[in-house]
N, C-alpha and C. Protein backbone atom coordinates (compact mmCIF):
# COMPACT_ATOMS: atom_id res chain seq x y z
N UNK A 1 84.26 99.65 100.01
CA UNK A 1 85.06 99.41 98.83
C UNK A 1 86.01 100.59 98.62
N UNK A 2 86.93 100.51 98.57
CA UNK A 2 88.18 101.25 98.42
C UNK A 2 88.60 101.74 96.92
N UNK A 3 88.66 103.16 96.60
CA UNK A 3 88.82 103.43 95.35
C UNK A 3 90.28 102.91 94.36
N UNK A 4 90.51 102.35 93.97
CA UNK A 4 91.49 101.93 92.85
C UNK A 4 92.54 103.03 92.72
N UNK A 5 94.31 102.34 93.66
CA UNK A 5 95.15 103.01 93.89
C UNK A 5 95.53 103.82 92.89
N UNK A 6 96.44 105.18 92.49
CA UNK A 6 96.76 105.39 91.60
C UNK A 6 98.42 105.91 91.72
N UNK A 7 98.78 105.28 91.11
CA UNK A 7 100.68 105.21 90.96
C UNK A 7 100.34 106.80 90.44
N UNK A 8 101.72 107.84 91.21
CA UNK A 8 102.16 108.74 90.57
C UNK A 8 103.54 109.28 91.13
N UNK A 9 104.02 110.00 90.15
CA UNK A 9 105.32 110.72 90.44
C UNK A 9 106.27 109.88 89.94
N UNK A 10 105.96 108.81 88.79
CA UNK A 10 106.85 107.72 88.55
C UNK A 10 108.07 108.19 88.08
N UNK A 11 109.49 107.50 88.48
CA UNK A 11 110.74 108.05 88.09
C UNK A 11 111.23 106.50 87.94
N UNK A 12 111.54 105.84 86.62
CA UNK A 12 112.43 105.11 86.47
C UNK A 12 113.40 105.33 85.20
N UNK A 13 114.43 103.97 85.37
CA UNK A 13 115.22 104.08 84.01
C UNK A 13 115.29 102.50 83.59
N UNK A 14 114.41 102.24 83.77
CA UNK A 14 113.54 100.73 83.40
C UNK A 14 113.34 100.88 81.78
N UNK A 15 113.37 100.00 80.98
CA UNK A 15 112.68 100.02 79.56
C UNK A 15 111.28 99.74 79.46
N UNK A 16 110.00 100.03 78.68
CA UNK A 16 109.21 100.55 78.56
C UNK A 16 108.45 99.18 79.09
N UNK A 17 109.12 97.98 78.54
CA UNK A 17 108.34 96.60 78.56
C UNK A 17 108.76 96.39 80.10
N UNK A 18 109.53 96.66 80.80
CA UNK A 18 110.19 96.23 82.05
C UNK A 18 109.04 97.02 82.75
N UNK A 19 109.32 98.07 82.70
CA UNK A 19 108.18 99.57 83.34
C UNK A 19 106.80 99.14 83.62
N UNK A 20 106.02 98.70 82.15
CA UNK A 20 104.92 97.90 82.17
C UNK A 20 104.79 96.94 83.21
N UNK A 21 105.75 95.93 83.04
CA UNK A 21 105.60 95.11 84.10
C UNK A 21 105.57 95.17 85.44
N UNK A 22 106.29 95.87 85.81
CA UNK A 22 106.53 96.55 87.42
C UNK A 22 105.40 97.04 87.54
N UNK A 23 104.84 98.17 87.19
CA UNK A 23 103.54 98.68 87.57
C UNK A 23 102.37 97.38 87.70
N UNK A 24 102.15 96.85 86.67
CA UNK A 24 101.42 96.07 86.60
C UNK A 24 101.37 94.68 88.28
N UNK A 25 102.59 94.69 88.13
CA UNK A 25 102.83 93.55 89.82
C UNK A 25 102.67 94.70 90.60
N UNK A 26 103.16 96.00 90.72
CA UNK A 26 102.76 96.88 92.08
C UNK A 26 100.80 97.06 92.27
N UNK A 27 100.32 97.48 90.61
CA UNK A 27 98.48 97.31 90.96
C UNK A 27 98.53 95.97 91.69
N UNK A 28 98.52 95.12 90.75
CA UNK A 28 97.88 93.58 91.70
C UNK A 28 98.67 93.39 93.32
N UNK A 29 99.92 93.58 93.50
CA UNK A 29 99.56 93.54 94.62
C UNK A 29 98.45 94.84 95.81
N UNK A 30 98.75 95.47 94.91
CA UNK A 30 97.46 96.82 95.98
C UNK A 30 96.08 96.09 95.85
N UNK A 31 96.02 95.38 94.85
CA UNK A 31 94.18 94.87 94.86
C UNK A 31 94.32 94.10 96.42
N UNK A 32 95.02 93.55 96.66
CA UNK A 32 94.61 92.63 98.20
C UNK A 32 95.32 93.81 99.39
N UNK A 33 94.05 93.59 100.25
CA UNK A 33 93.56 95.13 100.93
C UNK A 33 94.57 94.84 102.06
N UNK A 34 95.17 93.94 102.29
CA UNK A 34 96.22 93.66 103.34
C UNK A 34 97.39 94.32 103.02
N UNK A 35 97.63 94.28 102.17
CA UNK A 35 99.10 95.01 101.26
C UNK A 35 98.75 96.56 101.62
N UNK A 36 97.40 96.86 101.01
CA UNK A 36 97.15 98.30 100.93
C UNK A 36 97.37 98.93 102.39
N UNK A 37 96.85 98.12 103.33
CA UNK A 37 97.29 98.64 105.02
C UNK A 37 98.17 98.58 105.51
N UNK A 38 98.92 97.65 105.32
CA UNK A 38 100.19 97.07 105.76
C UNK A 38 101.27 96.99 105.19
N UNK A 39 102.25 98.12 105.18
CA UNK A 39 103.13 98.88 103.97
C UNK A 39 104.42 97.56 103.61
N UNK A 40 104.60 97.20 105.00
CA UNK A 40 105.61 95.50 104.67
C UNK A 40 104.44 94.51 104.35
N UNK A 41 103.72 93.99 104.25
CA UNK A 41 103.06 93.56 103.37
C UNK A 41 103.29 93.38 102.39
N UNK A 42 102.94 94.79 101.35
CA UNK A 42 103.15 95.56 100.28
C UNK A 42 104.11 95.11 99.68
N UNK A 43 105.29 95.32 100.54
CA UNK A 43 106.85 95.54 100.15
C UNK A 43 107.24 94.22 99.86
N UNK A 44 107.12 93.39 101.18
CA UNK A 44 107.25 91.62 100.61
C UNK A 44 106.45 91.16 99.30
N UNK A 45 104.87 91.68 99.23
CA UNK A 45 104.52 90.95 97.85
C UNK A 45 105.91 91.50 96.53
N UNK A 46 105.23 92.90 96.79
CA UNK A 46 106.14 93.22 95.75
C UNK A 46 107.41 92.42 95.41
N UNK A 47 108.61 92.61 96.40
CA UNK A 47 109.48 92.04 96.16
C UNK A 47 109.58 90.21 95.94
N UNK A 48 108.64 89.41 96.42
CA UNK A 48 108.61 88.76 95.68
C UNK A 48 108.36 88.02 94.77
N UNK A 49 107.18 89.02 93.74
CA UNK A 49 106.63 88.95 92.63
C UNK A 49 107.95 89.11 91.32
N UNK A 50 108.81 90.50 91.97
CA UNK A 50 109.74 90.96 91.17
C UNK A 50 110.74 89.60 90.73
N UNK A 51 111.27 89.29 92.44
CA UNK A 51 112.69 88.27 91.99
C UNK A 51 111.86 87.19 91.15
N UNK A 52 110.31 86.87 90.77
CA UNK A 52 109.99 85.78 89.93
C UNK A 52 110.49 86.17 88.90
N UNK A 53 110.64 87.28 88.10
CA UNK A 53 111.20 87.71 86.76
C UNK A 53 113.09 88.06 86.68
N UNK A 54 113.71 87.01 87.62
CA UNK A 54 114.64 87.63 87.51
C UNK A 54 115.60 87.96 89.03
N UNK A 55 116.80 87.43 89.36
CA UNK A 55 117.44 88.43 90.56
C UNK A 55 116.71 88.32 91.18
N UNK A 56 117.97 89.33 92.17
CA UNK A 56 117.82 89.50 93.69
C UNK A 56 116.97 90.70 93.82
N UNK A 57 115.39 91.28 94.06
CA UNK A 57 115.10 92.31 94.14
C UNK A 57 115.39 93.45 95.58
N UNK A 58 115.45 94.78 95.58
CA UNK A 58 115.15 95.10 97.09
C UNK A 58 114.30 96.30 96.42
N UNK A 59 113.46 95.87 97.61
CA UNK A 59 111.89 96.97 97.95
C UNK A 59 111.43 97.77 98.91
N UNK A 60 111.44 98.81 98.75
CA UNK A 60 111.10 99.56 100.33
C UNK A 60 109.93 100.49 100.27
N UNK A 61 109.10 100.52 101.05
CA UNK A 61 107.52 101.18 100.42
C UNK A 61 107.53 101.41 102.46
N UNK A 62 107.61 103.05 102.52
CA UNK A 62 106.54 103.64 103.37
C UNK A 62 106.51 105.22 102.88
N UNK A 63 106.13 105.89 103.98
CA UNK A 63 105.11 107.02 103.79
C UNK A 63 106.33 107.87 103.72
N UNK A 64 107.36 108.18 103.97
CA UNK A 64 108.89 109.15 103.99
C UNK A 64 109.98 108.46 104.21
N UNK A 65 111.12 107.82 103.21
CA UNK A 65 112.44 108.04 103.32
C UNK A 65 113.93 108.80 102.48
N UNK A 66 114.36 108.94 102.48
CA UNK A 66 115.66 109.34 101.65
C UNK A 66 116.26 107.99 101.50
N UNK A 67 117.07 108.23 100.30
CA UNK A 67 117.68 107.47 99.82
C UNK A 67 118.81 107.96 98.75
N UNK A 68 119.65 107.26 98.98
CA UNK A 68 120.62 106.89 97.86
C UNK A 68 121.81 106.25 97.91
N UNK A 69 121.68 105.79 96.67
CA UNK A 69 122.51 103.97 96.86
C UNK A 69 122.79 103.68 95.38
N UNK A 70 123.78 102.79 95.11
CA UNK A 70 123.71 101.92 93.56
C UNK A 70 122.74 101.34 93.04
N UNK A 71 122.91 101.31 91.94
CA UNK A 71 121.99 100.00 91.43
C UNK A 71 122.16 99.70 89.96
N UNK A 72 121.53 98.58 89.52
CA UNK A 72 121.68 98.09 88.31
C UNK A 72 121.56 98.80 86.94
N UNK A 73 121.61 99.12 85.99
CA UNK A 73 121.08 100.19 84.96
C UNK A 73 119.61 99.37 84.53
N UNK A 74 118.88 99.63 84.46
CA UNK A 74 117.20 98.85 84.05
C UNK A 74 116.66 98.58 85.10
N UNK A 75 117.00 98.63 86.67
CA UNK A 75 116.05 98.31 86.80
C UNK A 75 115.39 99.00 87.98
N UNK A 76 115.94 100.32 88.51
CA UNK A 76 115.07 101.42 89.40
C UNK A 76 113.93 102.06 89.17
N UNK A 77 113.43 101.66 89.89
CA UNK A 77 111.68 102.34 90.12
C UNK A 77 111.09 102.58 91.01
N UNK A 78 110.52 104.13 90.95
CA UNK A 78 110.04 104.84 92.37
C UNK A 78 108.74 105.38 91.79
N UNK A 79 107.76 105.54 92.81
CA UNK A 79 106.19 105.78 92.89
C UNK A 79 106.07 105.92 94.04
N UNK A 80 104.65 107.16 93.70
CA UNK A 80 103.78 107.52 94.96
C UNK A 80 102.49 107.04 94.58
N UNK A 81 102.24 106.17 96.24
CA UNK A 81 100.99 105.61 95.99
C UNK A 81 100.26 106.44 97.41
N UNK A 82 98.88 107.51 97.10
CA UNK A 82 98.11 107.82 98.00
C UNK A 82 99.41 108.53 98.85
N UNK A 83 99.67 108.07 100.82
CA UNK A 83 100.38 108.83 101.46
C UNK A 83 101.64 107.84 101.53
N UNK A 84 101.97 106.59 100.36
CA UNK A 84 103.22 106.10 100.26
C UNK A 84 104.42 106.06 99.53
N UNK A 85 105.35 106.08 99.20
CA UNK A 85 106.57 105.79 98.75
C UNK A 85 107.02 104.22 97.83
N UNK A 86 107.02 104.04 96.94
CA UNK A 86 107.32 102.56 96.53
C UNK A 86 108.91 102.78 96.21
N UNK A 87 110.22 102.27 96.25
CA UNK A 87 111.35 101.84 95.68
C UNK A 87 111.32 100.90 95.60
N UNK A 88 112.07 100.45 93.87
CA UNK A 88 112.31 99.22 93.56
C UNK A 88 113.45 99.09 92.66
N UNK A 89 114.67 98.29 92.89
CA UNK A 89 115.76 98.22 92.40
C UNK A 89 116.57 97.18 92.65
N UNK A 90 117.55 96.46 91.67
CA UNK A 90 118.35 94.98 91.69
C UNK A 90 119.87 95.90 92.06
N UNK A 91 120.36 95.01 93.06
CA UNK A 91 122.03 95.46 93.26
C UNK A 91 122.71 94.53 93.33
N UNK A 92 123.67 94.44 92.39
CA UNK A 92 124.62 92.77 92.82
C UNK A 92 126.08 93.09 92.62
């Protein structure tokens, strides 16, 4: 049994109810242990849990990248999970 992931280093500019929600779809997808191993996995649930609320999402979850790019105002969000990386953000 695997100890219960814990999101940290969170950096968004999401509103508080948006924020909630995102975290909340990033835990549930970590509860299924396939996601937790398999970082595209991960990245596909995620992303398409997100576009259910909305848009076009893009998601990128591994262990090191750089980044920087546009995006929407509400809806960027970054986390460290254990030795991974989560980005999450709408661009249109």
């Amino acid at each position: 049994m695997m100890n219960k992931p814990e999101l940290k280093n969170i950096q968004t500019n999401m509103v508080d109810h948006r924020k909630k929600e995102t975290i909340g779809i990033i835990y549930r997808a970590l509860e299924d242990e396939k996601n937790y191993i398999y970082p595209q996995c991960l990245c596909r649930t995620i992303k398409e849990q997100c576009d259910k609320t909305g848009g076009t999402w893009n998601c990128h979850v591994g262990p090191s990248f750089g980044s920087s790019f546009p995006y929407n105002s509400n809806t960027y969000f970054y986390a460290e999970c254990d030795d991974l990386s989560i980005l999450l953000y709408k661009f249109q």
